[in-house]
Protein backbone atom coordinates (compact mmCIF):
# COMPACT_ATOMS: atom_id res chain seq x y z
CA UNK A 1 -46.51 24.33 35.44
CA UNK A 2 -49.27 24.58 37.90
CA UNK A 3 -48.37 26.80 41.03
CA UNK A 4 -49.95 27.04 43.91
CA UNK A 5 -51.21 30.80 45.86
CA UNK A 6 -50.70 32.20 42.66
CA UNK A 7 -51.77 35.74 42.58
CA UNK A 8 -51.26 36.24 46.57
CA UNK A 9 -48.76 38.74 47.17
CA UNK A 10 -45.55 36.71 48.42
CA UNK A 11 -45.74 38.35 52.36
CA UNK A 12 -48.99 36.59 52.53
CA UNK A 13 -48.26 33.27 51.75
CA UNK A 14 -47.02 31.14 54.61
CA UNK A 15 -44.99 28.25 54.77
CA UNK A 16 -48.28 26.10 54.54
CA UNK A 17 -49.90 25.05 51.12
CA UNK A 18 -52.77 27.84 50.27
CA UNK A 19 -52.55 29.23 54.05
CA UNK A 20 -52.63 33.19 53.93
CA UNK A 21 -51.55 35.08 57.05
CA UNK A 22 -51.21 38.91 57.84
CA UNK A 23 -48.24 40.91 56.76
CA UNK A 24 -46.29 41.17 60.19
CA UNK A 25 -45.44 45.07 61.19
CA UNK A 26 -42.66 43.72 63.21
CA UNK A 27 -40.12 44.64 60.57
CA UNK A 28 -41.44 48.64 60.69
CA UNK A 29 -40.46 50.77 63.44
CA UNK A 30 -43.03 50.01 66.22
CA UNK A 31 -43.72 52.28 69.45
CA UNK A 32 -45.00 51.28 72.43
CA UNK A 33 -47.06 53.21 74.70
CA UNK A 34 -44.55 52.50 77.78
CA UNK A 35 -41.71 54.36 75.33
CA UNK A 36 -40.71 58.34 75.65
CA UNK A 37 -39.99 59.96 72.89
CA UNK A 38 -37.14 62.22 72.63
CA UNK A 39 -36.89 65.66 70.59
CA UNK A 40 -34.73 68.37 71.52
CA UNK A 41 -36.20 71.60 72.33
CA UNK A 42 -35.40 74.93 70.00
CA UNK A 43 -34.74 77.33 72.77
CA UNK A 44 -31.16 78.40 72.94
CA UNK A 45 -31.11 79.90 76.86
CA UNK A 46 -28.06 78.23 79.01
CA UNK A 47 -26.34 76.85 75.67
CA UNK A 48 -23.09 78.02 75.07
CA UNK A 49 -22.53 78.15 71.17
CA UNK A 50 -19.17 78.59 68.50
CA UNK A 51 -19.49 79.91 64.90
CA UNK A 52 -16.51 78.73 62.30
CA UNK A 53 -16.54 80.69 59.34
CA UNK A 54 -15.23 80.81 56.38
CA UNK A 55 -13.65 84.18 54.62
CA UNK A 56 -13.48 83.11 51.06
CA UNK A 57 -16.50 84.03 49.25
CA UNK A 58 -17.82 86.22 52.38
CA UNK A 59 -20.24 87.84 50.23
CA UNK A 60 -21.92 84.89 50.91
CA UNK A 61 -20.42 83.77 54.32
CA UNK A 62 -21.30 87.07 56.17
CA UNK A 63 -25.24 86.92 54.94
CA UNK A 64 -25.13 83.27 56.63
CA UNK A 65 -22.91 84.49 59.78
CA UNK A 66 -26.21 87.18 60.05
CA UNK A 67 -29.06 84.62 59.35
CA UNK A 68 -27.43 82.43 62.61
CA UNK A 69 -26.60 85.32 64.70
CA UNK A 70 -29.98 86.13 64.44
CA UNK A 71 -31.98 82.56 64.73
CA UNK A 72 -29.85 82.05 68.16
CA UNK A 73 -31.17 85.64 69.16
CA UNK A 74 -34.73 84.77 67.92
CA UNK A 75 -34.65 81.25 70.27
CA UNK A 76 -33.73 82.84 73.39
CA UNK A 77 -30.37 83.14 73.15
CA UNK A 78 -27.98 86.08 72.73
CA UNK A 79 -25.33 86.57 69.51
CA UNK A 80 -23.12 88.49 71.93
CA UNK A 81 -22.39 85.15 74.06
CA UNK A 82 -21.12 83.28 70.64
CA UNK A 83 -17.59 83.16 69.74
CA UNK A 84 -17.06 83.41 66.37
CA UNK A 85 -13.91 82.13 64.74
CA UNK A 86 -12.88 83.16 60.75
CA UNK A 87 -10.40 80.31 58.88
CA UNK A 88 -9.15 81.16 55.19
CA UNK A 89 -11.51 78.79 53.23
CA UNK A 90 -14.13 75.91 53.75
CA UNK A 91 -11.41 73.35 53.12
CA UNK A 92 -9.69 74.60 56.72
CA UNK A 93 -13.06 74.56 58.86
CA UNK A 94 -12.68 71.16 59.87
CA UNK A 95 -9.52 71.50 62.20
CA UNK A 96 -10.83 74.48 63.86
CA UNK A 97 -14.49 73.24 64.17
CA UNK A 98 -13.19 69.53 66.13
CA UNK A 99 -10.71 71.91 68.19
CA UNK A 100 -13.72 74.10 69.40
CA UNK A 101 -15.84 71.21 70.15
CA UNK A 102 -13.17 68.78 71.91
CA UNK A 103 -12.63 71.99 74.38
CA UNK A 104 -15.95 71.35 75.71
CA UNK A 105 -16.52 74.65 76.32
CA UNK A 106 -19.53 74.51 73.70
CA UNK A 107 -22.83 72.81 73.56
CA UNK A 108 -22.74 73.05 69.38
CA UNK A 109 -20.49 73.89 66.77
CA UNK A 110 -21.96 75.92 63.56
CA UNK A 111 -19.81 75.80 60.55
CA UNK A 112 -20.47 78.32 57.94
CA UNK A 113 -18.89 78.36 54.08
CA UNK A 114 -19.56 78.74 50.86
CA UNK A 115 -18.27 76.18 48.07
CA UNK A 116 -19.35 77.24 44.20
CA UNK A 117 -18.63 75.00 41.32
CA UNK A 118 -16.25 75.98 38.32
CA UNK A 119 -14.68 74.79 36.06
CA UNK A 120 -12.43 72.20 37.12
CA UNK A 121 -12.88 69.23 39.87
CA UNK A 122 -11.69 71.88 42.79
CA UNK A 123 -14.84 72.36 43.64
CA UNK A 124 -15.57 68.59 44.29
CA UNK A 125 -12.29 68.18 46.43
CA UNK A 126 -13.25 70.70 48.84
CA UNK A 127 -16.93 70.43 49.55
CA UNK A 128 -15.91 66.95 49.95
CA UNK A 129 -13.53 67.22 51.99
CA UNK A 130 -15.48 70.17 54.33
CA UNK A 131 -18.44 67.21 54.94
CA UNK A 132 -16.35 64.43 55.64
CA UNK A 133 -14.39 66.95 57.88
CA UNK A 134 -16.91 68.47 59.67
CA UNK A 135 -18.82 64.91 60.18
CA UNK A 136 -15.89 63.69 61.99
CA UNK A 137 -15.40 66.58 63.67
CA UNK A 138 -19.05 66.05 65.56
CA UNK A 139 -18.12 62.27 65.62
CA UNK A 140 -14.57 62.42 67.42
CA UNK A 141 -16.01 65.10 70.20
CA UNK A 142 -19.34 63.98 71.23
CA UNK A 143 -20.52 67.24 70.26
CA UNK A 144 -22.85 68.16 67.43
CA UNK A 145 -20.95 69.95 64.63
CA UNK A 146 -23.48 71.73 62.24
CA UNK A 147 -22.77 71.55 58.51
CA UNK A 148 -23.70 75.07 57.43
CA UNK A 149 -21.87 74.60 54.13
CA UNK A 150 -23.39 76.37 51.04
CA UNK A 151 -22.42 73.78 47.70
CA UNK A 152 -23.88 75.55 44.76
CA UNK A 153 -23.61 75.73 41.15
CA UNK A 154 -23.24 79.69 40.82
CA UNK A 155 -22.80 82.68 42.92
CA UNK A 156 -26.67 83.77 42.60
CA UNK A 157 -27.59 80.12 44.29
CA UNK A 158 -25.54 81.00 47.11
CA UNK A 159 -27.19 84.09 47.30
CA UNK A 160 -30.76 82.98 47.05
CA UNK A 161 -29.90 80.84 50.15
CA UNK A 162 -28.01 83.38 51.97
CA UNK A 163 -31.11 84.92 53.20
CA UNK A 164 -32.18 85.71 48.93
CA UNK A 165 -35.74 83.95 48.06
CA UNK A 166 -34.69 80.72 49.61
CA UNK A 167 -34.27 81.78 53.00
CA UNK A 168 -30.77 81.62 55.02
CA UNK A 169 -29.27 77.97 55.61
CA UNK A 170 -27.45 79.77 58.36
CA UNK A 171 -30.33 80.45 60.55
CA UNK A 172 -31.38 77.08 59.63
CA UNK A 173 -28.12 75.64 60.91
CA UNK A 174 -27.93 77.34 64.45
CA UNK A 175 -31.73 75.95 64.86
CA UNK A 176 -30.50 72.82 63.70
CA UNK A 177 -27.52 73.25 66.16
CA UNK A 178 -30.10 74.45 69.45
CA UNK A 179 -32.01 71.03 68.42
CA UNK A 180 -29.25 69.05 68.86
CA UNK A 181 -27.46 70.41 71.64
CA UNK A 182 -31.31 70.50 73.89
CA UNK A 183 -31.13 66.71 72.78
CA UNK A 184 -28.08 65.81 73.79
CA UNK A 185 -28.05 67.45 77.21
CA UNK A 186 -31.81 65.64 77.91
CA UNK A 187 -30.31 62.07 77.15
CA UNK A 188 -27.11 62.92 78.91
CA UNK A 189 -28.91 63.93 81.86
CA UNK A 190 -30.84 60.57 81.92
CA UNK A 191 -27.70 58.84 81.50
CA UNK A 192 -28.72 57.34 77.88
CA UNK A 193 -26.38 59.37 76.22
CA UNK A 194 -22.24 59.20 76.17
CA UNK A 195 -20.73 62.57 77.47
CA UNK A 196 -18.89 64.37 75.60
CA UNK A 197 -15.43 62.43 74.46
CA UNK A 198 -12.44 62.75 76.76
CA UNK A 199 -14.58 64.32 79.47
């Protein structure tokens, strides 16, 4: 059988018999020149910041506590001004990180832990349940709770990214946290951005 437009890529061919037209860019994200852009700035001065942190596996925990302490110090802010809070494990940083931030006492909410695998499914229940805890945690308040959570195979991952040859995720989360909290406080301002919940 005999088709027509055949070898014409099918976002060319147009409802008309052997027509061609242009791919539209309609479906991609498209910015106009009249639109503002919005990215939160990395300087930590006037932002009031909380730390949850895990004690089990604090090998790890307190190398990550250091790497943030240090990144809020390094954007302008100062490590004496943020409270940090200790709970047992990662599976109990959850309650304590949506408390903090439904206060609204803090711009951002860093959660540090450590999660390594062994051998049974432990492992999977409680880095799962630390994410889905800490993302609701951010969702239900209105304020951005950081996921600082270290899920690695062994102890010398954890390491390695506790400040070891892959740098510190916990620096990386308190920059991550100054980010979001700059953002939220622009849009707010503007009145393009929900306050925080219950407020």
């Amino acid at each position: 059988m005999h088709r027509l437009n055949a070898g014409i890529p099918p976002a060319k061919v147009s409802r008309g018999l052997g027509h061609t037209r242009k791919p539209s860019h309609s479906a991609g994200f498209k910015v106009s020149a009249s639109s503002k852009p919005y990215v939160g700035s990395l300087v930590a001065t006037e932002l009031k910041f909380a730390i949850v942190i895990a004690r089990f596996n604090d090998l790890v925990t307190k190398l990550l506590l250091e790497g943030a302490l240090e990144a809020f110090d390094r954007h302008g802010g100062d490590r004496n001004e943020v409270d940090v809070a200790w709970v047992p494990g990662s599976f109990e940083l959850p309650i304590l990180a949506k408390a903090l931030a439904k206060s609204g006492k803090y711009d951002a909410v860093v959660a540090i832990g450590t999660v390594v695998r062994g051998s049974t499914t432990h492992y999977e229940a409680v880095a799962n349940a630390a994410a889905g805890g800490l993302l609701g945690a951010g969702q239900d308040s209105g304020v951005p709770v950081i996921f600082g959570v270290l899920t690695t195979e062994t102890m010398e991952q954890a390491l390695d990214r506790a400040g070891g040859k892959t740098g510190n995720k916990g620096g990386e989360a308190a920059v991550t946290a100054i980010e979001m909290a700059n953002l939220l406080r622009t849009l707010r301002s503007e009145g393009k951005a929900a306050d925080v919940w219950g407020k």
